[in-house]
C-alpha atoms as a PDB file:
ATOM      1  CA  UNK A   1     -10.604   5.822  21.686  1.00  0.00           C
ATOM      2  CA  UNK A   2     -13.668   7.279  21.570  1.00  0.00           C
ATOM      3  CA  UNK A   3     -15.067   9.818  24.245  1.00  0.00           C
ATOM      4  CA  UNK A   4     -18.637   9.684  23.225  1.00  0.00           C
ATOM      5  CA  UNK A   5     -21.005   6.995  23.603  1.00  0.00           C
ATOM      6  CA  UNK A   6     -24.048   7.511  21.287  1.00  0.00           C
ATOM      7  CA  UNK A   7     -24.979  10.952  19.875  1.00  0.00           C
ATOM      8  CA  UNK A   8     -24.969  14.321  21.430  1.00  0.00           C
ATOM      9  CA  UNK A   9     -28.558  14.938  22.315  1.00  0.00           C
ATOM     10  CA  UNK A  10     -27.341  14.438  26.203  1.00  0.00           C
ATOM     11  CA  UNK A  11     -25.074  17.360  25.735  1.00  0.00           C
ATOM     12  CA  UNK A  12     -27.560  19.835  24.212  1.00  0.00           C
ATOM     13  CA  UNK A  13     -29.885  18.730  26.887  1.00  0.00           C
ATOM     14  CA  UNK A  14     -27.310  19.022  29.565  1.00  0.00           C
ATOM     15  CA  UNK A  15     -25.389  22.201  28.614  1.00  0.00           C
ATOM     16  CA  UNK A  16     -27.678  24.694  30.678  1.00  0.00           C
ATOM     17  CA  UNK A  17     -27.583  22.988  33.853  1.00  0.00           C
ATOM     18  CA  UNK A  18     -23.060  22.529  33.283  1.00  0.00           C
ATOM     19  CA  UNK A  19     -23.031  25.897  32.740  1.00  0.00           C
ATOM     20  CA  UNK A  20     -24.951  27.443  35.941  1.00  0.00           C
ATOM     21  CA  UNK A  21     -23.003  25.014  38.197  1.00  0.00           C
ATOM     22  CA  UNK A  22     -19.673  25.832  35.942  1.00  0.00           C
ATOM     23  CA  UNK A  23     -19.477  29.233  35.636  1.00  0.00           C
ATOM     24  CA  UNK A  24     -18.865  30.468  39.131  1.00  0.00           C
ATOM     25  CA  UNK A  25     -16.051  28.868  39.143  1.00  0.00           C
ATOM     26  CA  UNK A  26     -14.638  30.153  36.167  1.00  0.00           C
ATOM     27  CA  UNK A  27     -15.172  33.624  36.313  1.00  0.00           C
ATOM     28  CA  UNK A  28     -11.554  34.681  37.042  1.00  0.00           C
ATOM     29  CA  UNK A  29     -10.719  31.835  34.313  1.00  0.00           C
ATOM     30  CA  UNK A  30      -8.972  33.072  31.065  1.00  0.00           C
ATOM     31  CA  UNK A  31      -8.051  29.984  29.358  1.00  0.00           C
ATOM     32  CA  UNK A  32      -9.656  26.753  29.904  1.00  0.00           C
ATOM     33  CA  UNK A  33      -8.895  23.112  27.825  1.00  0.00           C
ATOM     34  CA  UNK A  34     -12.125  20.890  27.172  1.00  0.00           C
ATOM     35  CA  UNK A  35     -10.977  17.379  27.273  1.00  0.00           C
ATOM     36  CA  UNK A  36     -13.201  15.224  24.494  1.00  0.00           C
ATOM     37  CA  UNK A  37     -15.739  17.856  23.050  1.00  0.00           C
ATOM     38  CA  UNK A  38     -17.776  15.644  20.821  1.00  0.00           C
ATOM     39  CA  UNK A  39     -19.674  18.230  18.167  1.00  0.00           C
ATOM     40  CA  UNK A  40     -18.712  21.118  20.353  1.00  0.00           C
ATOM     41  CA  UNK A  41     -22.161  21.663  21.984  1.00  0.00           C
ATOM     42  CA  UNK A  42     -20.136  22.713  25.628  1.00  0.00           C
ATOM     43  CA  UNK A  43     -17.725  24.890  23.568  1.00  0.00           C
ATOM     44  CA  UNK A  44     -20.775  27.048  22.210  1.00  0.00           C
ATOM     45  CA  UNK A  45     -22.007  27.837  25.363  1.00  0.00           C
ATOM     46  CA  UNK A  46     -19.059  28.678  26.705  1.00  0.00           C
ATOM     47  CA  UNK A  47     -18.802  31.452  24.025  1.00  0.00           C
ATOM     48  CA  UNK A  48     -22.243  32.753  25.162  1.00  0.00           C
ATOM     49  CA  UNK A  49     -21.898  32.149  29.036  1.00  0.00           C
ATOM     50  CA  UNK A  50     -17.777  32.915  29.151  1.00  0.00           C
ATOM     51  CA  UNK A  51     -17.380  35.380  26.980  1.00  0.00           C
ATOM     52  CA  UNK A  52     -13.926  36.601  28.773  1.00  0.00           C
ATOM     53  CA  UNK A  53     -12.657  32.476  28.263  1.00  0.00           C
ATOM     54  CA  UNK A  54     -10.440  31.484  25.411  1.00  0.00           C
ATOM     55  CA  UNK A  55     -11.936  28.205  25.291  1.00  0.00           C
ATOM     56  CA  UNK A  56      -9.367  25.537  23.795  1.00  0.00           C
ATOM     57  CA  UNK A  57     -11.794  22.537  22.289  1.00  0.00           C
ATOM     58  CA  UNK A  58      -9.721  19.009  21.734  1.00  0.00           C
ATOM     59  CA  UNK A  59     -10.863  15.391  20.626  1.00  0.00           C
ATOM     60  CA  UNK A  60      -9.175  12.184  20.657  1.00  0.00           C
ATOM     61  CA  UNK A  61      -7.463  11.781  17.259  1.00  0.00           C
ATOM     62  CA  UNK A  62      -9.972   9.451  15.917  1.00  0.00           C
ATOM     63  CA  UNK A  63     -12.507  11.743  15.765  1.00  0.00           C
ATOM     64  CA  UNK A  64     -10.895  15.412  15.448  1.00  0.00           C
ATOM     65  CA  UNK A  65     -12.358  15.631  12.130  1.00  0.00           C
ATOM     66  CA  UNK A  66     -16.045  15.536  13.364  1.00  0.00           C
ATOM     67  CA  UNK A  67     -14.763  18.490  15.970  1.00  0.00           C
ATOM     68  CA  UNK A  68     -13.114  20.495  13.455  1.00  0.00           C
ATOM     69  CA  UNK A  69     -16.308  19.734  10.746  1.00  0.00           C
ATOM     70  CA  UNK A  70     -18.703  21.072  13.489  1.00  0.00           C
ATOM     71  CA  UNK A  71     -16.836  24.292  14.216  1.00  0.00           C
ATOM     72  CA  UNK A  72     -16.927  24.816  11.060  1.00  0.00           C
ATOM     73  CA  UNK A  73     -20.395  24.310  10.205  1.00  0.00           C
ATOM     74  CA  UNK A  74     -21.133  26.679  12.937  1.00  0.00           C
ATOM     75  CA  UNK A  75     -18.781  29.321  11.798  1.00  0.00           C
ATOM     76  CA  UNK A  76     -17.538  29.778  15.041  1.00  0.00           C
ATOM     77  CA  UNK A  77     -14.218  31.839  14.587  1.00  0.00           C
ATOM     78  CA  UNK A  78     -14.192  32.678  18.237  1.00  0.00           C
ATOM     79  CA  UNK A  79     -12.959  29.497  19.092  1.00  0.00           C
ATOM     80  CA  UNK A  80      -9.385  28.285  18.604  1.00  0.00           C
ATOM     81  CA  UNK A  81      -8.659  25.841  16.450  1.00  0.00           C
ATOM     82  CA  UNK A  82      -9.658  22.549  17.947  1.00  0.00           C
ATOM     83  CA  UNK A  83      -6.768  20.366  18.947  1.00  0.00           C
ATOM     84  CA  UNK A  84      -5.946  16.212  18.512  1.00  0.00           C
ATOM     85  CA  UNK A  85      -5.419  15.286  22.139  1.00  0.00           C
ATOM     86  CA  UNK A  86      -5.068  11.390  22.816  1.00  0.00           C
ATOM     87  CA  UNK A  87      -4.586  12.165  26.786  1.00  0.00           C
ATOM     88  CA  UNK A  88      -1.843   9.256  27.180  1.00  0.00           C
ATOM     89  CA  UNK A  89       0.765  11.306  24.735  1.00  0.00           C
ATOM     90  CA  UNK A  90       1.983  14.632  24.720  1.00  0.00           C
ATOM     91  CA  UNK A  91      -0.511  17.430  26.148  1.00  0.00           C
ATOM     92  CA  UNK A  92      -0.346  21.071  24.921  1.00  0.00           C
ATOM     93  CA  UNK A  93       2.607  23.280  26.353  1.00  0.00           C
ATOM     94  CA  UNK A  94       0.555  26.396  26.763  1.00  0.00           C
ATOM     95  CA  UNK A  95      -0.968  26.846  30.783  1.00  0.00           C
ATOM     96  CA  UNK A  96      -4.847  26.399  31.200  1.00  0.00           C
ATOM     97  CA  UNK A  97      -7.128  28.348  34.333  1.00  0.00           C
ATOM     98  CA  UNK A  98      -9.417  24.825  34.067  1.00  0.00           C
ATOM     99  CA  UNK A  99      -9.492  21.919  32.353  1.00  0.00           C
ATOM    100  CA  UNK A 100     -13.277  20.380  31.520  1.00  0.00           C
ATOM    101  CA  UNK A 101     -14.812  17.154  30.395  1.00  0.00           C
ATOM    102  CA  UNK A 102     -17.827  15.971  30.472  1.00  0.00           C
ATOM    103  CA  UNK A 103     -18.436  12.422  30.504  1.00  0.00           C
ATOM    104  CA  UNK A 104     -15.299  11.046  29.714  1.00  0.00           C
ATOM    105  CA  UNK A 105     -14.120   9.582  32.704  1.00  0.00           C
ATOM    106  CA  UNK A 106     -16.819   6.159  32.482  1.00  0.00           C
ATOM    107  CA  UNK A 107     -15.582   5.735  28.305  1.00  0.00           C
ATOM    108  CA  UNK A 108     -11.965   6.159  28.938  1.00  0.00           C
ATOM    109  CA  UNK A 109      -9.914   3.120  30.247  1.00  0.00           C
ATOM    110  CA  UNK A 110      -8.345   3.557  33.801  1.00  0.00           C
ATOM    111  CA  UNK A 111      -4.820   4.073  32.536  1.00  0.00           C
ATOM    112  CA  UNK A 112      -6.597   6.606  30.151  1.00  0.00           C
ATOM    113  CA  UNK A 113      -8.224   8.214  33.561  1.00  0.00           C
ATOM    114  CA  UNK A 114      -4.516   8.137  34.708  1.00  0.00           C
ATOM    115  CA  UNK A 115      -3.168   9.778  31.864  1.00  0.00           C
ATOM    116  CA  UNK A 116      -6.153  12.673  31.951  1.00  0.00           C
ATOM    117  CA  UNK A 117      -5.262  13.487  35.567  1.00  0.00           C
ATOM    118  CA  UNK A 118      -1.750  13.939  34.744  1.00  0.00           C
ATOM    119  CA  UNK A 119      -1.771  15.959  32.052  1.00  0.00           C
ATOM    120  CA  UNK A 120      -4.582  18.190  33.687  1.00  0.00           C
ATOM    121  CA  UNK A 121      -1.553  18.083  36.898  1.00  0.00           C
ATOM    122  CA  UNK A 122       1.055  19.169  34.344  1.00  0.00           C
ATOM    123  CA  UNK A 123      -1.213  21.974  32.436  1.00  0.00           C
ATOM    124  CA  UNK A 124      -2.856  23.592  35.185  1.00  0.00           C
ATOM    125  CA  UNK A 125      -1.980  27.027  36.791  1.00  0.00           C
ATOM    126  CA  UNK A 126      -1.396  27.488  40.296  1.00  0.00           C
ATOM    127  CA  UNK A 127      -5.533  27.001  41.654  1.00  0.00           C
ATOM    128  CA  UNK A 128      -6.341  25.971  38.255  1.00  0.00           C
ATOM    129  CA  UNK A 129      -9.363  23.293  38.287  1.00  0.00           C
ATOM    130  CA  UNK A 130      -9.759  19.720  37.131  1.00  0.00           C
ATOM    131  CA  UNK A 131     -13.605  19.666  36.418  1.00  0.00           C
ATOM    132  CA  UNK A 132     -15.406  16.491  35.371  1.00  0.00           C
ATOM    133  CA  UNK A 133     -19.039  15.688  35.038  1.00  0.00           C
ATOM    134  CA  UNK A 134     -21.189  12.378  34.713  1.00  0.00           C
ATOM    135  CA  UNK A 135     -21.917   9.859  36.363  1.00  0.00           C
ATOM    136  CA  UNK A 136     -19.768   9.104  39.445  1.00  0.00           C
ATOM    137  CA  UNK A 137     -19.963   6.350  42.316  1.00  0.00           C
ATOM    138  CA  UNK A 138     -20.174   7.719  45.937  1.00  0.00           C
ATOM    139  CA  UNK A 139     -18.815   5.757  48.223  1.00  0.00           C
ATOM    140  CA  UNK A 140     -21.061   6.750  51.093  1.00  0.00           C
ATOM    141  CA  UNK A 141     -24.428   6.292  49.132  1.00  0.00           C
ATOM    142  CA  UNK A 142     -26.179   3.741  46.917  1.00  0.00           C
ATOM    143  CA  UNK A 143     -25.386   3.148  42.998  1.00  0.00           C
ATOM    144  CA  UNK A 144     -28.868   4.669  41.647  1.00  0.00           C
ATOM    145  CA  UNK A 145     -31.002   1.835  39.555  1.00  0.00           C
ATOM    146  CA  UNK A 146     -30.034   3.880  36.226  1.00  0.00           C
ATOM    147  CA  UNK A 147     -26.624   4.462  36.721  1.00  0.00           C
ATOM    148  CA  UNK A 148     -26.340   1.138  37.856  1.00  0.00           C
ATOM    149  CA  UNK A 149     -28.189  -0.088  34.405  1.00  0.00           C
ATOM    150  CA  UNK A 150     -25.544   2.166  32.873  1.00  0.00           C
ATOM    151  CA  UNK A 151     -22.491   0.735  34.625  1.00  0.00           C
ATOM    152  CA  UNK A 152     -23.413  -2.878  33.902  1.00  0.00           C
ATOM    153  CA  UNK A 153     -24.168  -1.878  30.226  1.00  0.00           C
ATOM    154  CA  UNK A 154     -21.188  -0.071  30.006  1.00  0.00           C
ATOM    155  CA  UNK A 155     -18.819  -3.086  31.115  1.00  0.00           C
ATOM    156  CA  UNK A 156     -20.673  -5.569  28.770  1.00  0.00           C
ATOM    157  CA  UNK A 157     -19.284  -3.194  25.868  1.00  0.00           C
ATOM    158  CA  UNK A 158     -16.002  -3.137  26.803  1.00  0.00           C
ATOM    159  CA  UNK A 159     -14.691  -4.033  30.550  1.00  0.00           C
ATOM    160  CA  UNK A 160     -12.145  -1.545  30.875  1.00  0.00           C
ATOM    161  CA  UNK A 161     -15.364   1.096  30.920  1.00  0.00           C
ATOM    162  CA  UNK A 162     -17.130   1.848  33.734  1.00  0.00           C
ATOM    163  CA  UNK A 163     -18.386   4.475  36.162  1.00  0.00           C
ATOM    164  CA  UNK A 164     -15.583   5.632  38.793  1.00  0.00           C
ATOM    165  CA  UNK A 165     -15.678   6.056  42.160  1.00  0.00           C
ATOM    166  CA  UNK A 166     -14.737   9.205  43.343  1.00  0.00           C
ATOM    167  CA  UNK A 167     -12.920   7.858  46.603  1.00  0.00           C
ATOM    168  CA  UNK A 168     -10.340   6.357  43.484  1.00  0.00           C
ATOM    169  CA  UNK A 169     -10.545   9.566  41.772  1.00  0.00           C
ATOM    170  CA  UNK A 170      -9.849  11.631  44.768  1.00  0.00           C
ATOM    171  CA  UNK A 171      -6.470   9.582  45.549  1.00  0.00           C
ATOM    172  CA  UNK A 172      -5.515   9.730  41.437  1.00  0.00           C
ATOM    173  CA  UNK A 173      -5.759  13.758  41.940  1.00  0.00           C
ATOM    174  CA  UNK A 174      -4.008  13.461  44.672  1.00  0.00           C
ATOM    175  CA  UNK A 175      -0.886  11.849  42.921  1.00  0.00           C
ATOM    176  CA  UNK A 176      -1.114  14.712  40.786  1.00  0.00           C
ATOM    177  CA  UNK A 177      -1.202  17.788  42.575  1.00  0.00           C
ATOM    178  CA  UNK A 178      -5.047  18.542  42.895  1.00  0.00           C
ATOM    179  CA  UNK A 179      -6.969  18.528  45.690  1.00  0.00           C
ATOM    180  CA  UNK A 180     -11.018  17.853  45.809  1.00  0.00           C
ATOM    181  CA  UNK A 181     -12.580  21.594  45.936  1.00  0.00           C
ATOM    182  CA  UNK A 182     -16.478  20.410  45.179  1.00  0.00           C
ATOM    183  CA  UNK A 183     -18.958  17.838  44.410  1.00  0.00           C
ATOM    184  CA  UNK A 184     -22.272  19.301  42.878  1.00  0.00           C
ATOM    185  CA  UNK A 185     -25.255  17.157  42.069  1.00  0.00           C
ATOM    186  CA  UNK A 186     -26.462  17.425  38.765  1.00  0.00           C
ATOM    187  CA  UNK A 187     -30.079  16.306  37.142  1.00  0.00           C
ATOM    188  CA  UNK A 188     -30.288  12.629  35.971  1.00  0.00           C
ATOM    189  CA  UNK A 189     -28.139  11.302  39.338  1.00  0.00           C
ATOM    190  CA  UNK A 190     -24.885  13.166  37.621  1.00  0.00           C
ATOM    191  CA  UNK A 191     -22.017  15.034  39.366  1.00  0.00           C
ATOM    192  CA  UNK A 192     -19.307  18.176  38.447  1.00  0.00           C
ATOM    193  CA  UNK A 193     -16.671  17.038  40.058  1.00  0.00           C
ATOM    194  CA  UNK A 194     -13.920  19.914  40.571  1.00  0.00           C
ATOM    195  CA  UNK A 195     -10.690  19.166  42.082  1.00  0.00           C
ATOM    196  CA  UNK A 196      -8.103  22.276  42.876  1.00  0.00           C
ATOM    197  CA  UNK A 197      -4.078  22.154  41.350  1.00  0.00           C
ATOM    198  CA  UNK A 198      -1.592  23.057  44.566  1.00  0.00           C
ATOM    199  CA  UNK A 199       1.039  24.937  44.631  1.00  0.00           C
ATOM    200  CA  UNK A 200       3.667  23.450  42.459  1.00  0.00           C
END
């Protein structure tokens, strides 16, 4: 399943606002696990912005090649190698300080959001963070007109899609450990969404 709708000119675009809201949080952070990194554009700035970070990049086995192709291309040997992560099987055994992906939760299916919320539950550390950004709904305000437009458009591609409201969200973490630490809005009526692993 893909985690990527269209190319990744939002994620160039995007990067620079991620990171300011991002890396506060991650500055005691020594490993962190990006969930669906596309062509990698996150995973470069996180060498610039975190340089003390191993950052570990993974795709969804259909399209690990186009990760491992664009690490490549960009010669970036500070990055491990990228890793084929379908979130509903096995996740890596090593511990992460943070897990991250960005916009994933709206393409994934909700048994696939399951599945990412329980891995992230079983790979965290102690205070480690679940951090997500998109498009989210808010229970206590109104869908915006575009991300309404991209709800509806979403579900005519595939019904199992679809923005997610953070009220379901918050009770999925919940079920796995992590508790909601912050909501930050984002330009273009996005959210990072950061939720907080308990003690085990």
């Amino acid at each position: 399943m893909s985690t990527r709708i269209g190319d990744d000119s939002a994620a160039e675009r995007n990067k620079q606002p991620i990171f300011e809201a991002l890396a506060p949080w991650l500055v005691d952070a020594r490993r962190v696990l990006e969930v669906g990194a596309g062509d990698g554009t996150h995973a470069f700035e996180a060498v610039h912005r975190l340089p003390q970070v191993i950052w570990q990049t993974s795709e969804a086995p259909a399209h690990h090649r186009r990760l491992v192709a664009a690490l490549v291309e960009a010669d970036m040997t500070r990055l491990p190698a990228p890793l084929a992560l379908d979130v509903r099987g096995p996740w890596p055994a090593a511990r992460f300080d943070a897990v991250f992906g960005a916009n994933v939760a709206h393409i994934m299916d909700w048994d696939a959001v399951g599945a990412l919320f329980a891995g992230a539950g079983a790979c965290l550390n102690v205070a480690g963070l679940l951090c997500l950004y998109g498009p989210f709904i808010e229970p206590e305000a109104s869908l915006t007109e575009s991300n309404a437009r991209f709800d509806a458009a979403l579900r005519a591609r595939d019904p199992a899609m679809g923005l997610r409201r953070l009220d379901d969200l918050d009770a999925l973490a919940g079920r796995h450990g992590l508790d909601p630490a912050d909501v930050r809005p984002m330009p273009a009526n996005n959210r990072l969404v950061i939720w907080r692993r308990r003690s085990r």
